[in-house]
Protein backbone atom coordinates (compact mmCIF):
# COMPACT_ATOMS: atom_id res chain seq x y z
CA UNK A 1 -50.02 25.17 93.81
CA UNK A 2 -49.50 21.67 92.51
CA UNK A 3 -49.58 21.76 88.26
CA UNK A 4 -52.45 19.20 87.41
CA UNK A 5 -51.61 16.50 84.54
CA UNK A 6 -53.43 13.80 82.76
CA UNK A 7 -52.85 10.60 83.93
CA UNK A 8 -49.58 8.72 82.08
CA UNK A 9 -52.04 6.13 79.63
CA UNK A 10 -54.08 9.28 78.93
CA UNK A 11 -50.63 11.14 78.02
CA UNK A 12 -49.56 8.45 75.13
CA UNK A 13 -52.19 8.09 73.84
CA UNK A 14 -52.46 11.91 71.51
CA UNK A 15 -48.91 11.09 70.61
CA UNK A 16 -49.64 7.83 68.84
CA UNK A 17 -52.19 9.98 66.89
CA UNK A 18 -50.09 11.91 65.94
CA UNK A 19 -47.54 9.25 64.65
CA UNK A 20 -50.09 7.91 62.42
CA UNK A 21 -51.79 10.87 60.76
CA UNK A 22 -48.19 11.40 60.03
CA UNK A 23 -47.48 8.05 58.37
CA UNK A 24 -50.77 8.42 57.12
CA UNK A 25 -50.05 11.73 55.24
CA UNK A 26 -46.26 10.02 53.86
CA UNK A 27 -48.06 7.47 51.81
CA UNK A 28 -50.74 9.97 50.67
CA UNK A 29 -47.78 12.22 49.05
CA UNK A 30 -46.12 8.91 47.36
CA UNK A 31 -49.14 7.64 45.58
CA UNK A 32 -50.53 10.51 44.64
CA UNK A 33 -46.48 11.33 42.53
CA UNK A 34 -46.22 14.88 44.86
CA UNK A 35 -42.24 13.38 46.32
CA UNK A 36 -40.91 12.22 42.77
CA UNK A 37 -38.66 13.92 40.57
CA UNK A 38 -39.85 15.40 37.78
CA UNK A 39 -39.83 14.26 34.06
CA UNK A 40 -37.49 16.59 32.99
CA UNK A 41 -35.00 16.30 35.47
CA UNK A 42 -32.59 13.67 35.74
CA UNK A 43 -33.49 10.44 36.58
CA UNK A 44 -30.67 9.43 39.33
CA UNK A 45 -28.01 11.62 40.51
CA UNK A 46 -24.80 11.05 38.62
CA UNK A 47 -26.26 11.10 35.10
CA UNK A 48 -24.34 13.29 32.93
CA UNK A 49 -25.94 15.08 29.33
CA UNK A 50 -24.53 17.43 26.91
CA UNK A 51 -25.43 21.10 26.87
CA UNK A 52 -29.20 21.45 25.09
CA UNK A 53 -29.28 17.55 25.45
CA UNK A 54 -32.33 16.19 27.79
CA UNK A 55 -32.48 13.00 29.08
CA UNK A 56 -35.38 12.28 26.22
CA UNK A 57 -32.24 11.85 23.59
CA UNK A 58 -30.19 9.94 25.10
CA UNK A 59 -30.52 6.18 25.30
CA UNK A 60 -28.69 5.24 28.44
CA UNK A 61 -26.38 6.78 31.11
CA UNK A 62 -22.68 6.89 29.09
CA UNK A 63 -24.03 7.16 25.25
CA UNK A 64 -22.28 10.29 24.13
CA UNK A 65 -23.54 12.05 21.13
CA UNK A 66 -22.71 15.09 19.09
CA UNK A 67 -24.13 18.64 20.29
CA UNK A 68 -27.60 18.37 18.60
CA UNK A 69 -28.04 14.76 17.45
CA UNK A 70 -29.85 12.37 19.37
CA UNK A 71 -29.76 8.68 19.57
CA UNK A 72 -31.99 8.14 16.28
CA UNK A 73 -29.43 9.43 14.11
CA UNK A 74 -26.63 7.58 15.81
CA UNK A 75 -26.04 3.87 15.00
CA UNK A 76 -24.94 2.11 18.15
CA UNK A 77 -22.37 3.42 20.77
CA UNK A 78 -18.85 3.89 19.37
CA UNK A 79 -20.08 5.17 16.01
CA UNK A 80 -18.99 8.59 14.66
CA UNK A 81 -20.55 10.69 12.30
CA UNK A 82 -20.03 14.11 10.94
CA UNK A 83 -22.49 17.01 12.37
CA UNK A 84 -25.86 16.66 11.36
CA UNK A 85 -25.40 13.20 9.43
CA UNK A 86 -27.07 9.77 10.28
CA UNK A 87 -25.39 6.43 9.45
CA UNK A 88 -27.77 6.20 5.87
CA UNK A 89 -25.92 9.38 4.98
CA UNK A 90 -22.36 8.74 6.45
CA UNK A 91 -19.67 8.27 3.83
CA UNK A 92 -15.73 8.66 4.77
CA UNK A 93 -12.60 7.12 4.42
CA UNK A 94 -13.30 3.84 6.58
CA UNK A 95 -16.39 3.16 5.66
CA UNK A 96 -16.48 -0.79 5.01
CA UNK A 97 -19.08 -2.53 2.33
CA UNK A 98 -19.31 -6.02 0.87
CA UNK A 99 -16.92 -7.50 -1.42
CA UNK A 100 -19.68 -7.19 -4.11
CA UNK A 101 -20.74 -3.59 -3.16
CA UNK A 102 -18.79 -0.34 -4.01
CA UNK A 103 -19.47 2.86 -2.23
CA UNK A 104 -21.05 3.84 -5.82
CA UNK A 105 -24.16 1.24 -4.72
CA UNK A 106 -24.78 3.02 -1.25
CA UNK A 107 -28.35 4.07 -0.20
CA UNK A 108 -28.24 7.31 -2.43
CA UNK A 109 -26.91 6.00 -5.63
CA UNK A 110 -29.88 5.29 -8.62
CA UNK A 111 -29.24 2.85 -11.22
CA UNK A 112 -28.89 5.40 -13.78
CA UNK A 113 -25.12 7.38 -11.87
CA UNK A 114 -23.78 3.19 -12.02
CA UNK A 115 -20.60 4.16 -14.28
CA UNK A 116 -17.66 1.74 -14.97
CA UNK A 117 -14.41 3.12 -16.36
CA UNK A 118 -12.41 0.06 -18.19
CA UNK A 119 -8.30 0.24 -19.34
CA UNK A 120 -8.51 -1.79 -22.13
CA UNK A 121 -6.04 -3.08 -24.50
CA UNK A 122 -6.30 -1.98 -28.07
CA UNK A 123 -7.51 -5.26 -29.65
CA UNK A 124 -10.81 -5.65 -27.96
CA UNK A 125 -11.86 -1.60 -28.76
CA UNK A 126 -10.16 -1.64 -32.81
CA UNK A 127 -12.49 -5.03 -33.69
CA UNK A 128 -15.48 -3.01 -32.07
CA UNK A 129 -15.85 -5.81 -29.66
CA UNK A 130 -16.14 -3.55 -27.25
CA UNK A 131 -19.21 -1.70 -28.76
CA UNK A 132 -21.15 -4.90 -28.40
CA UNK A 133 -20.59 -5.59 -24.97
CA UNK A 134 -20.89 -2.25 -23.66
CA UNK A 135 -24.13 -2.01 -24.85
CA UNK A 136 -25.51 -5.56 -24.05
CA UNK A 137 -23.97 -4.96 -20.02
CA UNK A 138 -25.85 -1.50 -19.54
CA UNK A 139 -29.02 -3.45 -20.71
CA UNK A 140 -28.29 -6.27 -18.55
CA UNK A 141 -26.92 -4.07 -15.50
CA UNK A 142 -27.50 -0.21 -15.96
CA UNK A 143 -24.39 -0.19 -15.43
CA UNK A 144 -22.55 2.58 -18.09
CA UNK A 145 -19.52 1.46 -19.67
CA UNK A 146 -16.72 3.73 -20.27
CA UNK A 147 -13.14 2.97 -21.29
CA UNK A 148 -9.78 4.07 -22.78
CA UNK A 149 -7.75 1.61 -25.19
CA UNK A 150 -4.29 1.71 -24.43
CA UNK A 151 -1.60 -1.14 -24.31
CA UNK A 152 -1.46 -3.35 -21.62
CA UNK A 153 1.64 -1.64 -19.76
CA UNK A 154 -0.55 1.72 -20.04
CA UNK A 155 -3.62 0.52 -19.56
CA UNK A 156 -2.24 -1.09 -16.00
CA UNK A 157 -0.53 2.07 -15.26
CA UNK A 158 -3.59 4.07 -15.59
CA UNK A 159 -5.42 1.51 -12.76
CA UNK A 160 -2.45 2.20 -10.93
CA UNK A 161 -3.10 5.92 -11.03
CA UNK A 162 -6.43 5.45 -9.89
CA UNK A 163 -8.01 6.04 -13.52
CA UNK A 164 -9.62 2.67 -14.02
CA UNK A 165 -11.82 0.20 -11.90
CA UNK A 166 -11.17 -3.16 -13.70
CA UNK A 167 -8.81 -3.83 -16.95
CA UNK A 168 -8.98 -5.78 -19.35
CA UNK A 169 -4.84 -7.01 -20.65
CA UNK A 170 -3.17 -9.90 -22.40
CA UNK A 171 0.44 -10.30 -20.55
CA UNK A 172 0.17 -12.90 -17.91
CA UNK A 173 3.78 -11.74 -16.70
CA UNK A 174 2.91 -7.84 -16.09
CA UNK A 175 -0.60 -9.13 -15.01
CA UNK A 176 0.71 -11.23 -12.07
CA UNK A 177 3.41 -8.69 -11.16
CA UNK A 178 0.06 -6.46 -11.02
CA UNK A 179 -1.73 -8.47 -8.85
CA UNK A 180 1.71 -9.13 -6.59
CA UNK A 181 1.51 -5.32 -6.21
CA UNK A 182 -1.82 -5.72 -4.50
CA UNK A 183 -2.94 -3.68 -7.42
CA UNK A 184 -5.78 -6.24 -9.39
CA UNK A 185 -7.75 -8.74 -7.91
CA UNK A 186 -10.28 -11.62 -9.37
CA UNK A 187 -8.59 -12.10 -12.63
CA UNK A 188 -10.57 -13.97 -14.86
CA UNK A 189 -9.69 -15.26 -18.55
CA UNK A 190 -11.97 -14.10 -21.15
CA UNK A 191 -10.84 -15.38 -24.57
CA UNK A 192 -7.82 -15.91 -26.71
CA UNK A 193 -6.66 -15.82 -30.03
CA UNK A 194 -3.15 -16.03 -31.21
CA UNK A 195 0.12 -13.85 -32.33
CA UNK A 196 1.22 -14.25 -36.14
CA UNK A 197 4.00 -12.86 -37.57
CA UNK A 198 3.01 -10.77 -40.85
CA UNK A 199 5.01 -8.89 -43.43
CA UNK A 200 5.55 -8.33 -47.02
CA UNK A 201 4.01 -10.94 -49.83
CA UNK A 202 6.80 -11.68 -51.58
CA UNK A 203 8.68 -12.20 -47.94
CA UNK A 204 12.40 -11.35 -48.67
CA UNK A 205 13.43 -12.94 -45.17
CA UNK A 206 12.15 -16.22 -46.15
CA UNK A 207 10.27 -16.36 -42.85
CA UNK A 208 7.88 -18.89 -44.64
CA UNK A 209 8.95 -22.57 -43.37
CA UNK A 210 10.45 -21.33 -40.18
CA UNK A 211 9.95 -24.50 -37.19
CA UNK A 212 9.26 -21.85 -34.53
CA UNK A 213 8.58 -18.25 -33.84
CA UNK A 214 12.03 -18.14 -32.46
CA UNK A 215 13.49 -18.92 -35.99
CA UNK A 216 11.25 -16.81 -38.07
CA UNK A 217 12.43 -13.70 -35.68
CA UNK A 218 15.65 -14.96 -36.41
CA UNK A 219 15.49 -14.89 -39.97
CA UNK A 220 13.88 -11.33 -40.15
CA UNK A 221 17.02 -10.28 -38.32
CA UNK A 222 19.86 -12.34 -40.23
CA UNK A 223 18.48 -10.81 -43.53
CA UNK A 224 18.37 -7.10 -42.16
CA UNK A 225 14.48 -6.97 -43.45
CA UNK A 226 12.83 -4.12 -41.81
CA UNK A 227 10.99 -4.81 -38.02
CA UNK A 228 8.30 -2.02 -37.12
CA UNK A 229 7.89 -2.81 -33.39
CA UNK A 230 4.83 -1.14 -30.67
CA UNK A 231 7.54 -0.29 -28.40
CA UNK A 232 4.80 0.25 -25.87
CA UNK A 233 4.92 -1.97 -23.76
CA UNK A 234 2.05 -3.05 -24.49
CA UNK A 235 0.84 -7.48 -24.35
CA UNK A 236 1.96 -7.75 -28.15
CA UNK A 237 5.71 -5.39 -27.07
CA UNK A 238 6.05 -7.66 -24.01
CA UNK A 239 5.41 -11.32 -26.43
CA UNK A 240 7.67 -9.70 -28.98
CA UNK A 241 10.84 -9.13 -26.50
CA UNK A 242 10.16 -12.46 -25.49
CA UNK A 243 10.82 -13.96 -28.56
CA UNK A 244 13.66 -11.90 -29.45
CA UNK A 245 15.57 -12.81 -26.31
CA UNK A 246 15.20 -16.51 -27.80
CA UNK A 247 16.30 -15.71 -31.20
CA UNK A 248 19.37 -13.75 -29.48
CA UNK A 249 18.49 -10.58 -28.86
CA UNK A 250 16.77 -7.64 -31.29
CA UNK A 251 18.17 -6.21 -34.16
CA UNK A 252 20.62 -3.64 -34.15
CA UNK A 253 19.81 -1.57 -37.22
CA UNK A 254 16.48 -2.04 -39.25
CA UNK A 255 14.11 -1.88 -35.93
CA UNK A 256 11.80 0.64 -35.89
CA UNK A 257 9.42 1.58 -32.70
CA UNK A 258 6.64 3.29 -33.52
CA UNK A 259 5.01 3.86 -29.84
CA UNK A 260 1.67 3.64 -31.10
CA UNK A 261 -1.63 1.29 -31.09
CA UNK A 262 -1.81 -2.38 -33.02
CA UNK A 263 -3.74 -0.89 -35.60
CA UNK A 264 -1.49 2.32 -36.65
CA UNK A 265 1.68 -0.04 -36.63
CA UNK A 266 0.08 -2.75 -38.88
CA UNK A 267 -0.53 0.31 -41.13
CA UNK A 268 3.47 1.45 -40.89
CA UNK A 269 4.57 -1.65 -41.59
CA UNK A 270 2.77 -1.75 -44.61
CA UNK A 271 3.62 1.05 -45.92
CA UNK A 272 7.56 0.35 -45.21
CA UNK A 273 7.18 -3.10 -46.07
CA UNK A 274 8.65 -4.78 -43.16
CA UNK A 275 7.50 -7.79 -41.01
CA UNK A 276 5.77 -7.32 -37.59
CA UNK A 277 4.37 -9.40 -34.79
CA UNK A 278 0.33 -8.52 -34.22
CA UNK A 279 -2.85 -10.50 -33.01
CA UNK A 280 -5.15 -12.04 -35.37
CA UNK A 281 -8.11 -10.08 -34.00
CA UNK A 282 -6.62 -6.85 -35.44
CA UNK A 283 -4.89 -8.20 -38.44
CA UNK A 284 -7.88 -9.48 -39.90
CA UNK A 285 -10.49 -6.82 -38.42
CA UNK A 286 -8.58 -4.06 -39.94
CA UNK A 287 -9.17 -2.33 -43.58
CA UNK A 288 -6.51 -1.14 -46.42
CA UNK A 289 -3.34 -3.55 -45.50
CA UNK A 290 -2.38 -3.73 -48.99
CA UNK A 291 0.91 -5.68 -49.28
CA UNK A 292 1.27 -7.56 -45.69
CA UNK A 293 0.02 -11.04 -45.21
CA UNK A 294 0.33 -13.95 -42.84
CA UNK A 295 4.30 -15.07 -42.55
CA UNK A 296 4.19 -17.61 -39.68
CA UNK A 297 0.98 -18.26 -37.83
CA UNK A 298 -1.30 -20.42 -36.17
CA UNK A 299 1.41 -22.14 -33.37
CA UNK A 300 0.42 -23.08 -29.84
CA UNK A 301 3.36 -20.97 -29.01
CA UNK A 302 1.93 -17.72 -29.71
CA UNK A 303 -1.31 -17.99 -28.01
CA UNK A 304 -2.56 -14.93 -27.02
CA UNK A 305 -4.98 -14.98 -23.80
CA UNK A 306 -7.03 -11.89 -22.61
CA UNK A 307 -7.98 -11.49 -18.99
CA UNK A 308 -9.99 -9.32 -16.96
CA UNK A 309 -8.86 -7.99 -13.59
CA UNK A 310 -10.91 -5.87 -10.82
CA UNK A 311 -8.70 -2.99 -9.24
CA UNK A 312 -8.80 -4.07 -5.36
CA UNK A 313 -10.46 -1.41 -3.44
CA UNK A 314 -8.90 -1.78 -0.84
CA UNK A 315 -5.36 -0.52 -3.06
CA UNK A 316 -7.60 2.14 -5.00
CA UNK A 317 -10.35 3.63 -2.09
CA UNK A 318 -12.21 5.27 -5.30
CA UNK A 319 -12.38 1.95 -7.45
CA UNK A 320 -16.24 0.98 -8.06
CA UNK A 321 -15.48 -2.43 -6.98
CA UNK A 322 -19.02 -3.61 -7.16
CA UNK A 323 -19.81 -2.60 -10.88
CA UNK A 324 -15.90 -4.02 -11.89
CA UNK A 325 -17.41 -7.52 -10.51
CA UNK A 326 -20.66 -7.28 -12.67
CA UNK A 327 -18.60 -7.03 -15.56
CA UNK A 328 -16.56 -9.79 -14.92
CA UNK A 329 -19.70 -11.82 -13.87
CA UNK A 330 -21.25 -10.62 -17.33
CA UNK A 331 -18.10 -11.49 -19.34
CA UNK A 332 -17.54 -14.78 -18.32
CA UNK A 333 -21.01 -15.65 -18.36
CA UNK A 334 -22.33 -18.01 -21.02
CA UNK A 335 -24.20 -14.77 -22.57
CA UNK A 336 -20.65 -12.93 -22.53
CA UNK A 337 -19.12 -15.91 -23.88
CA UNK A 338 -21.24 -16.12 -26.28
CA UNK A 339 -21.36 -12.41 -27.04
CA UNK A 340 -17.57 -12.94 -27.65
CA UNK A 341 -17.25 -16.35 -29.41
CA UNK A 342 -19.81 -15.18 -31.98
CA UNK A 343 -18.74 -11.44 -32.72
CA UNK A 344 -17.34 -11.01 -36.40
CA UNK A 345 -16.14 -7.62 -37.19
CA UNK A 346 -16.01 -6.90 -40.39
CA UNK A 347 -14.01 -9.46 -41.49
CA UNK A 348 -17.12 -11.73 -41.28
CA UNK A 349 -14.89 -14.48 -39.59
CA UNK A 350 -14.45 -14.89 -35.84
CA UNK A 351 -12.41 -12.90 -34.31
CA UNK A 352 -12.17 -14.08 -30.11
CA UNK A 353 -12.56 -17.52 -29.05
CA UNK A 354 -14.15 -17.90 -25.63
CA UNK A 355 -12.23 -19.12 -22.88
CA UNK A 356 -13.38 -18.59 -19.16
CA UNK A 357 -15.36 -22.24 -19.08
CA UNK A 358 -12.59 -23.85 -20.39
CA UNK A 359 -10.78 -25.70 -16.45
CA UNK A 360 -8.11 -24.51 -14.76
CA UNK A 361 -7.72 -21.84 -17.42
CA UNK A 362 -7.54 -18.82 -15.14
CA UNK A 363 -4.56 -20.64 -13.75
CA UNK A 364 -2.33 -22.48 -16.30
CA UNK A 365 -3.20 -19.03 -18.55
């Protein structure tokens, strides 16, 4: 028997029905979100995440991040920070601020931690200068002042140690070496006053008359009068070796180092009656110097400058950079200057004669 069929236009035309209930049911399933991945999954094939990291944390496909830290407490790709810690917290070696911000005035620090530790030489603390200012700058800054008064060769050692963020000296010479060392940076000069020679009233070396400080060191030598010397290498150690190379050399015999401050070796050489070289600041701020007065004084020769000098943080990581260049602002402003120019002691005379507006002094000084 002969198998019946439909005729061939009859035979098509089921099988284009077919074709387009199926296209039909293919754009149903895309609109309706059935053929898309789903949110938590990955959004192309390729991307890579770390373990417990979903695709929600990270920014874009190659940001890496630490296990359990997601993109808000990163700061941009290629920054590292420890576990747990976001850039406002991040502090480690390599961390870089502005030349007039230490680490110390970061996000966390309050105006009330802001310390400053000063080297100082003795003159400025034994007048009570120092007093003054301190107080005046925290009022100004909130900035705490704290220092140790040393002589210049100690008080630049201890910024070398790392024990100081800014100093405040009088020898140009171990200054600049400092600052050649890549130790200071900024110096500024503050004041001056000058070097005298001082020693007994009656002055057995006839030092009185003397046409420079040269020849009055020369005299105290050719008469073998007692010389009570810092030997500290301190500004006032460093000026007097000066002058002795020019009147020849030291003494031999009646030289006497007593290692100690201006203030104790004014008071030795008083009570030995011999001659010494000091500052006028201390001379004439100090108490009980029975017996020693002014030998040879007031020459251009023995000017005596003082400077102030940050410690360069990037030298000394720990120095508080920031607060060291508030002080130096504050000094050699015209309320510093006048702070200084005015302050009297006890000797009700001035003691410091501002400097820092006077040009091209932190230069030719």
């Amino acid at each position: 028997m002969r198998r019946l069929s439909l005729p061939s236009r009859q035979r098509r035309f089921p099988l284009a029905i077919v074709i387009a209930l199926i296209l039909c049911s293919a754009i149903w399933a895309y609109g309706t979100g059935a053929g898309r991945p789903a949110k938590n999954e990955p959004s192309k094939t390729g991307d890579t995440y770390q373990r417990d990291m979903s695709p929600i944390n990270a920014s874009k496909s190659g940001d890496t991040y630490q296990r359990d830290m997601s993109p808000i407490n990163a700061g941009k790709s290629g920054d590292t920070y420890q576990r747990d810690m976001s850039p406002i917290n991040a502090s480690k070696s390599g961390d870089t601020y502005r030349r007039d911000m230490s680490p110390s005035e970061g996000f966390s620090a309050s105006r009330s931690d802001r310390v400053l530790m000063l080297a100082t030489t003795t003159s400025v603390d034994a007048t009570g200068l120092l007093n003054v200012l301190a107080d005046e700058f925290e009022k100004d800054t909130g900035i705490t002042l704290k220092w140790i008064a040393v002589g210049t060769g100690a008080a630049l050692k201890q910024a070398r140690d790392g024990n100081a963020d800014v100093v405040i000296t009088h020898a140009k010479k171990l200054e600049d070496e400092f600052i050649r060392d890549g130790y200071g940076v900024n110096r500024r000069v503050i004041a001056r006053n000058y070097f005298m020679i001082v020693g007994p009233g009656d002055d057995p070396a006839h030092v009185t008359g003397s046409s420079s400080a040269a020849e009055a060191f020369g005299r105290v030598k050719s008469s073998s009068a007692l010389f009570v010397s810092r030997g500290d290498k301190s500004g006032t150690h460093t000026r007097e070796l000066d002058l002795w190379a020019l009147a020849g050399g030291k003494p031999e015999t009646a030289y006497l180092e007593t290692g100690q401050g201006m203030a104790e070796t004014l008071r030795i050489t008083a009570e030995r009656r011999g001659y010494t070289l000091t500052d006028t600041a201390t001379f004439y701020g100090l108490q009980g110097l029975a017996g020693l007065k002014p030998i040879y004084e007031n020459a251009p020769e023995l000017e005596n400058i003082y400077s102030v000098i940050a410690i360069d943080p990037v030298r000394i990581p720990s120095a508080r950079y920031g607060e060291a260049m508030a002080f130096i602002a504050f000094l050699t402003s015209p309320r510093g200057q006048k702070l200084i120019g005015e302050f009297k002691g006890k000797c009700g005379r001035p003691l410091f004669e501002p400097m820092a507006a006077t040009p091209g002094a932190d230069v030719i000084k």
